[in-house]
C-alpha atoms as a PDB file:
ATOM      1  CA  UNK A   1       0.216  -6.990 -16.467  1.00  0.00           C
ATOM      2  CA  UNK A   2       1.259  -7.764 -20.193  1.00  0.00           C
ATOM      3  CA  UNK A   3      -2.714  -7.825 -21.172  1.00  0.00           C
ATOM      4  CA  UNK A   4      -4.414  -5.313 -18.878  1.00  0.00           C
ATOM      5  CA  UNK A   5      -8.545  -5.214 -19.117  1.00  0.00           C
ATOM      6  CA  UNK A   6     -10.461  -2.890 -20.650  1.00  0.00           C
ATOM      7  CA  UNK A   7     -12.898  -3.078 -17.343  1.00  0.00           C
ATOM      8  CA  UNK A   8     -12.746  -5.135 -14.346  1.00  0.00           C
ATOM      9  CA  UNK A   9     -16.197  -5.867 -12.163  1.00  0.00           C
ATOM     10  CA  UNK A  10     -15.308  -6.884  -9.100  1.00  0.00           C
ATOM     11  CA  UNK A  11     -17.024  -7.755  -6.298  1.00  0.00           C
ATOM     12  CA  UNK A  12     -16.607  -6.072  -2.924  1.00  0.00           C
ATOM     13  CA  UNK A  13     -17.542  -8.799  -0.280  1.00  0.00           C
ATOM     14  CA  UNK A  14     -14.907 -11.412  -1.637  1.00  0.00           C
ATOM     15  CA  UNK A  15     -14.399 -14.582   0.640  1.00  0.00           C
ATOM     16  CA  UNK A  16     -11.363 -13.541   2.424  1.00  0.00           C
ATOM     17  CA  UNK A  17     -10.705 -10.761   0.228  1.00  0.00           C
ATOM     18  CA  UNK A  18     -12.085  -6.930  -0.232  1.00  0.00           C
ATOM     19  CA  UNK A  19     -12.809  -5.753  -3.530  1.00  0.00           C
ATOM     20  CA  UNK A  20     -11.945  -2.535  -2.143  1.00  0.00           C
ATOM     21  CA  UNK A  21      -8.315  -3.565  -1.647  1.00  0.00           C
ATOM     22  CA  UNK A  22      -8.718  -4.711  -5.279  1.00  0.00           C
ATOM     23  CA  UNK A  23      -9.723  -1.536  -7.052  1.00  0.00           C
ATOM     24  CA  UNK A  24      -6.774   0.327  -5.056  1.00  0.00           C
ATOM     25  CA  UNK A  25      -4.540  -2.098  -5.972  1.00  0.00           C
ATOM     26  CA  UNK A  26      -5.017  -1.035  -9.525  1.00  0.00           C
ATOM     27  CA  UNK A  27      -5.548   2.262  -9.170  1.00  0.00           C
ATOM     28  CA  UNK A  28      -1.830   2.785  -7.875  1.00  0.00           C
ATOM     29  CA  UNK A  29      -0.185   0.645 -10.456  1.00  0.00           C
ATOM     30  CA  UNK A  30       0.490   2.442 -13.706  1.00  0.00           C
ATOM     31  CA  UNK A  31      -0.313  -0.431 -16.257  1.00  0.00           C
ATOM     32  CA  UNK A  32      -3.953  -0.777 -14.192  1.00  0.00           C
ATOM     33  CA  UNK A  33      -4.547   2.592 -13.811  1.00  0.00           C
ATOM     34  CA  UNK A  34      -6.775   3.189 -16.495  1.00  0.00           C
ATOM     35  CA  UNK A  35      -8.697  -0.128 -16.062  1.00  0.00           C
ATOM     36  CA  UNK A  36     -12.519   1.089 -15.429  1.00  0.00           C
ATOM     37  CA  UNK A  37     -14.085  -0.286 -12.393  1.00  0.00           C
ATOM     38  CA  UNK A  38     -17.161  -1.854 -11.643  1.00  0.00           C
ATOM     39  CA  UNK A  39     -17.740  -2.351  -8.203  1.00  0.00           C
ATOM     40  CA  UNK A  40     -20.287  -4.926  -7.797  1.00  0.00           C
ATOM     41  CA  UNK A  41     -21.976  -5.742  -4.567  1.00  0.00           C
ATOM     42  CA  UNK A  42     -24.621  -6.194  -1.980  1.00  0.00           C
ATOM     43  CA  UNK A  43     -23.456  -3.688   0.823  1.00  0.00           C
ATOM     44  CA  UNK A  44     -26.019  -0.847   0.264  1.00  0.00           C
ATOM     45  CA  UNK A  45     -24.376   1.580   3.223  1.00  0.00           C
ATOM     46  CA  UNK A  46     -23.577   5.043   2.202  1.00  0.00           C
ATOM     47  CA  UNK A  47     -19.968   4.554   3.520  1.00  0.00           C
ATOM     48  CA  UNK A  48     -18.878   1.738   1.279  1.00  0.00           C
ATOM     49  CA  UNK A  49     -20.258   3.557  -1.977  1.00  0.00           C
ATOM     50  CA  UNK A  50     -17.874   6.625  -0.718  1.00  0.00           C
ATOM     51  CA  UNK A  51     -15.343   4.523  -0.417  1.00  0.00           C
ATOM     52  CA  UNK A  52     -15.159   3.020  -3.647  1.00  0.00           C
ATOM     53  CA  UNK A  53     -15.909   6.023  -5.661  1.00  0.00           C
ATOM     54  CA  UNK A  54     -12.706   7.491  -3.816  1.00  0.00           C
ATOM     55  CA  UNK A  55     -10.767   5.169  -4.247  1.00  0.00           C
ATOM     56  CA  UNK A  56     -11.687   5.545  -7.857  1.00  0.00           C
ATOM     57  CA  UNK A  57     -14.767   3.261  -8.582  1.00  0.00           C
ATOM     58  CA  UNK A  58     -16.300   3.900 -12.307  1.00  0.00           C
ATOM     59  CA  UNK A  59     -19.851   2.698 -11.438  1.00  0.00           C
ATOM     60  CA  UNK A  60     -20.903   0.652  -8.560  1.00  0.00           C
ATOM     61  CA  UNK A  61     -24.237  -1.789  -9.278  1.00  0.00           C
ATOM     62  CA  UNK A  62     -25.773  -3.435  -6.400  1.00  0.00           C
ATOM     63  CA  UNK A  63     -26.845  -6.885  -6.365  1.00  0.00           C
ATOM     64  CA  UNK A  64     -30.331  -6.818  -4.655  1.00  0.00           C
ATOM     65  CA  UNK A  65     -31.017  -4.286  -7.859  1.00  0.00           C
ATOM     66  CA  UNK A  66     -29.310  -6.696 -10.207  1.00  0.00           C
ATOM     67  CA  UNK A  67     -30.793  -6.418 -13.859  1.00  0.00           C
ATOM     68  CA  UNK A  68     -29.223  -7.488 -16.674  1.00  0.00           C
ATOM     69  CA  UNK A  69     -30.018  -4.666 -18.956  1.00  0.00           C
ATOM     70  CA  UNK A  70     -28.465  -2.293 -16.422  1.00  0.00           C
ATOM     71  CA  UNK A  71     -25.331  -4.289 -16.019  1.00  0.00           C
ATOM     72  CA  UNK A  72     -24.988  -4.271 -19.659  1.00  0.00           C
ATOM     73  CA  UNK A  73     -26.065  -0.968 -20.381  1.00  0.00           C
ATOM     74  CA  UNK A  74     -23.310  -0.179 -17.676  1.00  0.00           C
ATOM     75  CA  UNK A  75     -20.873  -2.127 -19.075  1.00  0.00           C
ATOM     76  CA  UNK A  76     -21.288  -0.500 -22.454  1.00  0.00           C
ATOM     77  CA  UNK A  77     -20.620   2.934 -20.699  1.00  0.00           C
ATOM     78  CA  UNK A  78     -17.367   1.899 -19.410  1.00  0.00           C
ATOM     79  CA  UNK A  79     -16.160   0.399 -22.914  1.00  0.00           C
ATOM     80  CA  UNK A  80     -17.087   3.616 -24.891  1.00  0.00           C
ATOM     81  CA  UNK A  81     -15.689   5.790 -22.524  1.00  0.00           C
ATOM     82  CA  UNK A  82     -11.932   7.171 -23.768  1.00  0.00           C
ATOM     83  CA  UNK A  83     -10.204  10.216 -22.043  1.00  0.00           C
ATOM     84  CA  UNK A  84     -10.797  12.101 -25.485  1.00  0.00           C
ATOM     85  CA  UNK A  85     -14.657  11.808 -25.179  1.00  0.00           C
ATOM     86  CA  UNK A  86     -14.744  12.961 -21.670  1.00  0.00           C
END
């Protein structure tokens, strides 16, 4: 909590753990708050996107479309972006 992220990826399907529960987790805390949020996963369903960008998801990337580029190119995004540019 002393050294908060600039972004977080995290992966939904954690062994024993959601990533889901994750990014709410640090969406109601006020030191996480403004983390951005990568949601990185493999479950393609329509439902699970929703969910995350609800909850308060930046970007979401799926794995079975994993490219490099992209991930970078979307990690770029979230490190430029600042409440004054948007």
């Amino acid at each position: 909590m002393e050294h908060p992220p600039d972004v977080a990826v995290v992966d939904i399907q954690i062994l024993g753990w959601n990533g889901l529960t994750t990014l709410k987790a640090f969406r109601i805390q006020p030191v996480l708050s403004g983390v951005r949020m990568m949601m990185l996963t493999s479950d393609a369903s329509k439902d699970t996107m929703l969910q995350a960008i609800r909850l308060g998801a930046d970007d979401y990337l799926l794995k079975s479309r994993f490219c490099k580029e992209e991930f970078y190119r979307k990690l770029e995004k979230l490190l430029s972006w600042s409440p004054a540019n948007h």
